[in-house]
PDB file of N, CA and C in Angstrom:
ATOM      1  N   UNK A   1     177.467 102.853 161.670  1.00  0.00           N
ATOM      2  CA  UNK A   1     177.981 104.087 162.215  1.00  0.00           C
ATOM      3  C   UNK A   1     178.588 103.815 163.597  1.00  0.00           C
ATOM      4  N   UNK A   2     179.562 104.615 163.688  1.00  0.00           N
ATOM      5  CA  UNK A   2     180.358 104.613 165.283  1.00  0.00           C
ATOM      6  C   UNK A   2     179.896 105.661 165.937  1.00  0.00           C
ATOM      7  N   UNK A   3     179.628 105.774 167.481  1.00  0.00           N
ATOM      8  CA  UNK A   3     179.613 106.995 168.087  1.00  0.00           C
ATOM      9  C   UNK A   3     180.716 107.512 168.572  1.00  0.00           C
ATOM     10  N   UNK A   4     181.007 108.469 168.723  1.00  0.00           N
ATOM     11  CA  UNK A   4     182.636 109.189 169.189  1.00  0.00           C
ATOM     12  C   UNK A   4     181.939 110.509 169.440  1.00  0.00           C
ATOM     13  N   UNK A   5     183.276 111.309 170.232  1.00  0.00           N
ATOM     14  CA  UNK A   5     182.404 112.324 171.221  1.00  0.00           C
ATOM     15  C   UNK A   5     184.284 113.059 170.879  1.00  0.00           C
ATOM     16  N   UNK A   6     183.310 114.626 170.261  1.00  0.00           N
ATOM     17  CA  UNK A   6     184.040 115.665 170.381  1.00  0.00           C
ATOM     18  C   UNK A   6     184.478 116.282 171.450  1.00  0.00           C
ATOM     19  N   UNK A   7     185.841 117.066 171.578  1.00  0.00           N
ATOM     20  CA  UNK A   7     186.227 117.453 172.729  1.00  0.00           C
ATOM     21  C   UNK A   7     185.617 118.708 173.644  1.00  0.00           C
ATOM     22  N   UNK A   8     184.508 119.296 172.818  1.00  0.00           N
ATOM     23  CA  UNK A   8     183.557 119.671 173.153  1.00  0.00           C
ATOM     24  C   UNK A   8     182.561 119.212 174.144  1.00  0.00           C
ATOM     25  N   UNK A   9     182.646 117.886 174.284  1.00  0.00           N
ATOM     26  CA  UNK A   9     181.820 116.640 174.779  1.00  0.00           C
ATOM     27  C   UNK A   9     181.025 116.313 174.093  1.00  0.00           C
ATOM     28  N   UNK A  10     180.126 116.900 173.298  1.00  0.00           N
ATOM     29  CA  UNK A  10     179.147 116.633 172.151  1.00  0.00           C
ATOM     30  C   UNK A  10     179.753 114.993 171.127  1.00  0.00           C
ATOM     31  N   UNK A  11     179.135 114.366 171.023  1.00  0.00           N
ATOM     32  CA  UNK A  11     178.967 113.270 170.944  1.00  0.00           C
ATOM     33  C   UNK A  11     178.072 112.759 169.098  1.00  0.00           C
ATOM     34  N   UNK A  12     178.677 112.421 168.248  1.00  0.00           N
ATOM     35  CA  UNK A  12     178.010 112.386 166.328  1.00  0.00           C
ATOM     36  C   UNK A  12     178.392 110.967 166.233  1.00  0.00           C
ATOM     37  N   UNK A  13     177.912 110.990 165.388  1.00  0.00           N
ATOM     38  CA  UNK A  13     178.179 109.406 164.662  1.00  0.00           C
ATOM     39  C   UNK A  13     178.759 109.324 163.309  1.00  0.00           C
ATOM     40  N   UNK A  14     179.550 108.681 162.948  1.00  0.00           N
ATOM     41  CA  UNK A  14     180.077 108.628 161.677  1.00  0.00           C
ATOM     42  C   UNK A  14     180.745 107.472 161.229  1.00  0.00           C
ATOM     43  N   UNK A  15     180.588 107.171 160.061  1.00  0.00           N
ATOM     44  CA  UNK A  15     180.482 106.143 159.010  1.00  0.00           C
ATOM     45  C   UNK A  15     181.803 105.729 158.862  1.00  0.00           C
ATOM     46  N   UNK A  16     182.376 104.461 159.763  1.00  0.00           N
ATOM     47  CA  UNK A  16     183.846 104.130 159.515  1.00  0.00           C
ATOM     48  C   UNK A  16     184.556 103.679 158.185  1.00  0.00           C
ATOM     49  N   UNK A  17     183.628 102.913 157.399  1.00  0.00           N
ATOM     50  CA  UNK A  17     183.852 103.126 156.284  1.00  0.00           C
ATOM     51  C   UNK A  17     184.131 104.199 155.611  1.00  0.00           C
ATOM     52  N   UNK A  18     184.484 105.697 156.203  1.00  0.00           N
ATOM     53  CA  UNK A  18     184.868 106.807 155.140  1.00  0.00           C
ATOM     54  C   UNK A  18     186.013 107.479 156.254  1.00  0.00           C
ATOM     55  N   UNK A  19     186.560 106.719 156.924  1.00  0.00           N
ATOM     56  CA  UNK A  19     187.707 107.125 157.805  1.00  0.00           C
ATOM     57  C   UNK A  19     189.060 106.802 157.174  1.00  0.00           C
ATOM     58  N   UNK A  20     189.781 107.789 156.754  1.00  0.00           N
ATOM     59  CA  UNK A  20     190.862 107.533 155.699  1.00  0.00           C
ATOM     60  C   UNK A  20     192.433 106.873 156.965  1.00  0.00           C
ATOM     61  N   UNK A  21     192.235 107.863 158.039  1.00  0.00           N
ATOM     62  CA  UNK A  21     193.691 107.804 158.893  1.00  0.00           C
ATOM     63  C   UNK A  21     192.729 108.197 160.023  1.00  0.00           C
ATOM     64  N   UNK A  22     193.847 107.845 161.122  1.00  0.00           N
ATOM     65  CA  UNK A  22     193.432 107.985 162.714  1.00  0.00           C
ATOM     66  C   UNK A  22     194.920 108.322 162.829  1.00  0.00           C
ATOM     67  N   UNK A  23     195.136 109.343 163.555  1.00  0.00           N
ATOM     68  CA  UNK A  23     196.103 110.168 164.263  1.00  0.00           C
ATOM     69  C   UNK A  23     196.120 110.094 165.795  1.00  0.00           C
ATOM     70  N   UNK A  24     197.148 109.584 166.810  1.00  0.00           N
ATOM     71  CA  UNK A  24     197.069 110.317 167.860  1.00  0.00           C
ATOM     72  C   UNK A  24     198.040 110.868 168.081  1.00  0.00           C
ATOM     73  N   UNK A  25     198.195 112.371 168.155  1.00  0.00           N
ATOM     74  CA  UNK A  25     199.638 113.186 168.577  1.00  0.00           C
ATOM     75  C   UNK A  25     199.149 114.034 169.481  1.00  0.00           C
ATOM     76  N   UNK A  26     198.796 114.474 170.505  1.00  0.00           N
ATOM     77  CA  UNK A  26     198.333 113.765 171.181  1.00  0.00           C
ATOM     78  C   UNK A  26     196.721 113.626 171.281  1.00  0.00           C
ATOM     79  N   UNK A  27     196.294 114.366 170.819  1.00  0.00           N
ATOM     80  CA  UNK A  27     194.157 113.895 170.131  1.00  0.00           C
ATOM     81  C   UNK A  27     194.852 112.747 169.459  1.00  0.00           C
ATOM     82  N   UNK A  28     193.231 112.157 169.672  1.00  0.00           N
ATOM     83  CA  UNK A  28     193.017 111.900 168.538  1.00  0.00           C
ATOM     84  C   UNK A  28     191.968 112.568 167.163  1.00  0.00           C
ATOM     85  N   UNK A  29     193.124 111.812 166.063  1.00  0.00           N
ATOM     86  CA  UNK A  29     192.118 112.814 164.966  1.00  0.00           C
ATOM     87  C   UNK A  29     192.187 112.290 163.554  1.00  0.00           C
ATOM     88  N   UNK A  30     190.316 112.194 163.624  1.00  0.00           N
ATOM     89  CA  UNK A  30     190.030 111.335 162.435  1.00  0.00           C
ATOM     90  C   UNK A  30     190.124 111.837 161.073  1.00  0.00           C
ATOM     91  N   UNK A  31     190.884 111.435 159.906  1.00  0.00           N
ATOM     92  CA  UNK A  31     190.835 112.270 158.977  1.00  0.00           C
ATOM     93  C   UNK A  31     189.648 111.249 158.014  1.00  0.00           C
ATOM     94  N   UNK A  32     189.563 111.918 157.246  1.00  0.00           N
ATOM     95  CA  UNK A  32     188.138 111.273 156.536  1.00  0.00           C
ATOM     96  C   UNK A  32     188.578 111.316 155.080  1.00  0.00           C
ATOM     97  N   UNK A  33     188.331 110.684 154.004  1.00  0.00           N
ATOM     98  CA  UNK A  33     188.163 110.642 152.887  1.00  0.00           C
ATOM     99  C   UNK A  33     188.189 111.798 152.139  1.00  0.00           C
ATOM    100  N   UNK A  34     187.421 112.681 152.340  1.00  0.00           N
ATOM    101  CA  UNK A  34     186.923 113.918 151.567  1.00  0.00           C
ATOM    102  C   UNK A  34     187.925 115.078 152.154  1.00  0.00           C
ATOM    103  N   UNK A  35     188.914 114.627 153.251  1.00  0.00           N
ATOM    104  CA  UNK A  35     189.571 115.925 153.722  1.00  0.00           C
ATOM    105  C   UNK A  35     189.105 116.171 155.179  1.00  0.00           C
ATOM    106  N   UNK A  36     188.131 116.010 155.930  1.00  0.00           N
ATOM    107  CA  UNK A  36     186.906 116.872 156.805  1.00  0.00           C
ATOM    108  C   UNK A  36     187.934 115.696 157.955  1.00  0.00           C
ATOM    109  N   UNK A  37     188.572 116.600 159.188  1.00  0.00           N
ATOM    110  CA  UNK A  37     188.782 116.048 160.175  1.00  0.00           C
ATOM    111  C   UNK A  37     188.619 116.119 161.237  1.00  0.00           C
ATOM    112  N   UNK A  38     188.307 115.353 162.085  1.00  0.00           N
ATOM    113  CA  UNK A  38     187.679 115.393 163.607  1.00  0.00           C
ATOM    114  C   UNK A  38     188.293 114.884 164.380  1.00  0.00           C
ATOM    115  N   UNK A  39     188.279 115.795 165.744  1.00  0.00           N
ATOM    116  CA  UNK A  39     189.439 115.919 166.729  1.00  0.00           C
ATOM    117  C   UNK A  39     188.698 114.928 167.943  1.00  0.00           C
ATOM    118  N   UNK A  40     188.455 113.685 168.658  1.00  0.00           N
ATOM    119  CA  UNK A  40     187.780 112.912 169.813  1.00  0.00           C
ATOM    120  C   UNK A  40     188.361 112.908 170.331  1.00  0.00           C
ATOM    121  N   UNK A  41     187.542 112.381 172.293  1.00  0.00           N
ATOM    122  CA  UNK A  41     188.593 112.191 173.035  1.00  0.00           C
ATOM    123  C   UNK A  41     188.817 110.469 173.327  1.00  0.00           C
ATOM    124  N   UNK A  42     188.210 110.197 172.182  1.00  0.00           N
ATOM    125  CA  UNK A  42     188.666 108.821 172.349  1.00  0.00           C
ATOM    126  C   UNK A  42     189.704 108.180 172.219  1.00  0.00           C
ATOM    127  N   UNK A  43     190.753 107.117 172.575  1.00  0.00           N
ATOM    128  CA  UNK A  43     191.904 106.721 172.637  1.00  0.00           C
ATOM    129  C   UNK A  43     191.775 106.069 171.139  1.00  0.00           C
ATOM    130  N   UNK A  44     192.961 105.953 169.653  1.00  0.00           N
ATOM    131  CA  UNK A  44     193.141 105.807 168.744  1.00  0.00           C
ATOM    132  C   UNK A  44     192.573 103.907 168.621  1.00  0.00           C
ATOM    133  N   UNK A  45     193.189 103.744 169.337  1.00  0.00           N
ATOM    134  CA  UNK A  45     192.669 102.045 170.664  1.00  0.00           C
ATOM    135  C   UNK A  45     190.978 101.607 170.150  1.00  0.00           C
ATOM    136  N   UNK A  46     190.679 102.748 171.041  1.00  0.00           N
ATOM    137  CA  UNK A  46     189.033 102.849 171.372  1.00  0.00           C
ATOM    138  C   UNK A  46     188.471 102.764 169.951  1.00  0.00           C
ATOM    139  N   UNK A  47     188.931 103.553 168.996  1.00  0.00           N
ATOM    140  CA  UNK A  47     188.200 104.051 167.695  1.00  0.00           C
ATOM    141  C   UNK A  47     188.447 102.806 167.153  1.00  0.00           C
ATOM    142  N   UNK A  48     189.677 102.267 167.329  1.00  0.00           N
ATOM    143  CA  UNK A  48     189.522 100.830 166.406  1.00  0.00           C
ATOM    144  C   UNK A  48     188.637  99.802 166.879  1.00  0.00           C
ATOM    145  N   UNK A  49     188.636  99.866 167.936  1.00  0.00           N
ATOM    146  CA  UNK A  49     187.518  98.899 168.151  1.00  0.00           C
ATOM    147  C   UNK A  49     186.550  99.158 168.162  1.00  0.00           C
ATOM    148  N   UNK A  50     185.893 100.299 167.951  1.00  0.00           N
ATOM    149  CA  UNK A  50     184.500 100.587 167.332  1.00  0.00           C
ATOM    150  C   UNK A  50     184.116  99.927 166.043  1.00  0.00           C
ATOM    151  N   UNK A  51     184.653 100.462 165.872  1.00  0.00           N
ATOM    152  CA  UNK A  51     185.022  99.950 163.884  1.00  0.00           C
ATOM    153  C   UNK A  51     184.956  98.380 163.845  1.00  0.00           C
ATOM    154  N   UNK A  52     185.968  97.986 164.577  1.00  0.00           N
ATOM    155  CA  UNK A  52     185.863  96.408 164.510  1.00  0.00           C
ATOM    156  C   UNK A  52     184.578  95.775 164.578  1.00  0.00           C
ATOM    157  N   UNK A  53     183.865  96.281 166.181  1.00  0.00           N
ATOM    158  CA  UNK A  53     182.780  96.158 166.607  1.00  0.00           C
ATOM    159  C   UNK A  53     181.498  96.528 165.694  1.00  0.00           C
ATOM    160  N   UNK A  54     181.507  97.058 164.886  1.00  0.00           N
ATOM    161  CA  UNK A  54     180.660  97.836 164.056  1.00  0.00           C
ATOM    162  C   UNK A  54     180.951  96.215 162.976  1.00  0.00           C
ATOM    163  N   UNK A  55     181.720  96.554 162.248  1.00  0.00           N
ATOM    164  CA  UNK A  55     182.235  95.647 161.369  1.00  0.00           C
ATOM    165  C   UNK A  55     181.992  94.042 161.374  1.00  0.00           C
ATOM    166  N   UNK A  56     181.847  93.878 162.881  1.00  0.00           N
ATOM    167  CA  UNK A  56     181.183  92.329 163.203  1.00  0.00           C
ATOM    168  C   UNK A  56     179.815  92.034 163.421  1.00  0.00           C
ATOM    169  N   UNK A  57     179.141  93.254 163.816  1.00  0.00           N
ATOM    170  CA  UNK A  57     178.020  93.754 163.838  1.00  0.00           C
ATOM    171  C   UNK A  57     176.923  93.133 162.244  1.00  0.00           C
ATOM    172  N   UNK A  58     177.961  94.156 161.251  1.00  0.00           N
ATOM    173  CA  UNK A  58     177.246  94.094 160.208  1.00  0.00           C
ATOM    174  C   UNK A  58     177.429  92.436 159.357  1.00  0.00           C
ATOM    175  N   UNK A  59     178.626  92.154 159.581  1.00  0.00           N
ATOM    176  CA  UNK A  59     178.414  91.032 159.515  1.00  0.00           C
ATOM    177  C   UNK A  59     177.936  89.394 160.248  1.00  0.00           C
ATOM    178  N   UNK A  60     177.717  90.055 161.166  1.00  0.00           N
ATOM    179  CA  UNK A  60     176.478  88.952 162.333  1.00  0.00           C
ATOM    180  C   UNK A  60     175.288  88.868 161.522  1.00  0.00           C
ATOM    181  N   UNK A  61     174.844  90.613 161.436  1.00  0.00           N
ATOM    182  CA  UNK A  61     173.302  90.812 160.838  1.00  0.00           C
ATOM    183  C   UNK A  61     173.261  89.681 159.428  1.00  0.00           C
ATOM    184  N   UNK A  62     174.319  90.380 159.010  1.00  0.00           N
ATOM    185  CA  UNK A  62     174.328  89.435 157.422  1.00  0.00           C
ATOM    186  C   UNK A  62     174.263  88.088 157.050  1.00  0.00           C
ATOM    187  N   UNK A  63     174.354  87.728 158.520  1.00  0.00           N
ATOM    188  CA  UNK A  63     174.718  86.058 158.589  1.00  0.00           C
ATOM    189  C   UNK A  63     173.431  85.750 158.920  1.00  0.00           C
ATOM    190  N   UNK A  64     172.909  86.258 159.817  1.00  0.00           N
ATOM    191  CA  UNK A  64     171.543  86.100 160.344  1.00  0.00           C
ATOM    192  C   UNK A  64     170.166  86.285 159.755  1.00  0.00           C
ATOM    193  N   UNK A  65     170.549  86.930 158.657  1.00  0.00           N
ATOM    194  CA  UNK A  65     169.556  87.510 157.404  1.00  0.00           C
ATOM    195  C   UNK A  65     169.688  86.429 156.487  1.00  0.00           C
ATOM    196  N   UNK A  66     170.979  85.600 155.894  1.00  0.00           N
ATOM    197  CA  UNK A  66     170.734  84.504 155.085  1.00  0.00           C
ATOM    198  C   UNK A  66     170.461  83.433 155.477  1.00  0.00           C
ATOM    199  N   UNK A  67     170.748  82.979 157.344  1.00  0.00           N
ATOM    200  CA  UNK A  67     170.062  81.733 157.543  1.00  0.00           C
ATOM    201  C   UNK A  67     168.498  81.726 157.716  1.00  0.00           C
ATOM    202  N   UNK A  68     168.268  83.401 157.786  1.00  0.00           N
ATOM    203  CA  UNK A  68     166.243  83.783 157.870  1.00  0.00           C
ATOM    204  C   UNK A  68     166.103  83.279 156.407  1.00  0.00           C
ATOM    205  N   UNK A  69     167.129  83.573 155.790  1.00  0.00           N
ATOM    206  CA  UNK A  69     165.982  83.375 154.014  1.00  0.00           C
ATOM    207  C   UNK A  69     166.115  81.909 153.872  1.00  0.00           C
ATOM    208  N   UNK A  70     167.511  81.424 154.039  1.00  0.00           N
ATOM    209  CA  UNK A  70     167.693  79.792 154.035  1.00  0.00           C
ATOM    210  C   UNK A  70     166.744  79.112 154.676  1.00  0.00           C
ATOM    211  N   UNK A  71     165.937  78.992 155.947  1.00  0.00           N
ATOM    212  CA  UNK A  71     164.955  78.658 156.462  1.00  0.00           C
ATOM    213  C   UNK A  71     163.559  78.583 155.782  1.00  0.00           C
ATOM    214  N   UNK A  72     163.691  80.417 154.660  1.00  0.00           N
ATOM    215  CA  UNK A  72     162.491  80.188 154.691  1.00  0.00           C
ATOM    216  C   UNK A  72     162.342  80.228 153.204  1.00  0.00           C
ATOM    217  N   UNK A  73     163.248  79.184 152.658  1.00  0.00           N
ATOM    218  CA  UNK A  73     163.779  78.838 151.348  1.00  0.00           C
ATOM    219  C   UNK A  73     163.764  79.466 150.229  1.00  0.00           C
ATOM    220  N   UNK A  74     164.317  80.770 150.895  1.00  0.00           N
ATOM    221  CA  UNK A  74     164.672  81.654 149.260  1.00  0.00           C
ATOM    222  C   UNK A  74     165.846  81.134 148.821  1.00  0.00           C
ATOM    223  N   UNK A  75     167.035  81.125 149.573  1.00  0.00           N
ATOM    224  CA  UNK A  75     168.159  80.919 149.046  1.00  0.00           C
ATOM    225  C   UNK A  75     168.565  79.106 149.176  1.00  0.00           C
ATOM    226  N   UNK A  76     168.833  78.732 147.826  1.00  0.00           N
ATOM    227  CA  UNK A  76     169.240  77.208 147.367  1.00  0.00           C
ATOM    228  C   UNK A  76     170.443  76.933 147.848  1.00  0.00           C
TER     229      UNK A  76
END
């Protein structure tokens, strides 16, 4: 999950994996998969590199989870 902060200031988290388009005219504004879009004041910039960041994240963990099992010789 990414955090991003409505122009409200209020601040949610949501699952970049279900982010269809990113808009900035001038919001930005996330459209989502299902239709449901959200207006941040984060720079279009910013949101991608959440995502990225998120995205390297999960794959650090993933890397770090098979050299735990490789160690502790589940995986051949």
């Amino acid at each position: 999950m990414i955090v991003v902060t409505r122009l409200n200031r209020t601040r949610f988290a949501v699952n970049p994996d279900l982010i269809e388009r990113i808009h900035a005219s001038p919001d930005t504004t996330l459209i989502m998969v299902d239709g449901a879009t959200f207006v941040v004041l984060e720079t279009m910039d910013d949101v991608i590199d959440r995502i990225t960041d998120f995205r390297a994240r999960v794959l650090a963990s993933a890397a770090d989870a098979r050299r735990s099992a490789d160690v502790a010789g589940v995986i051949a």
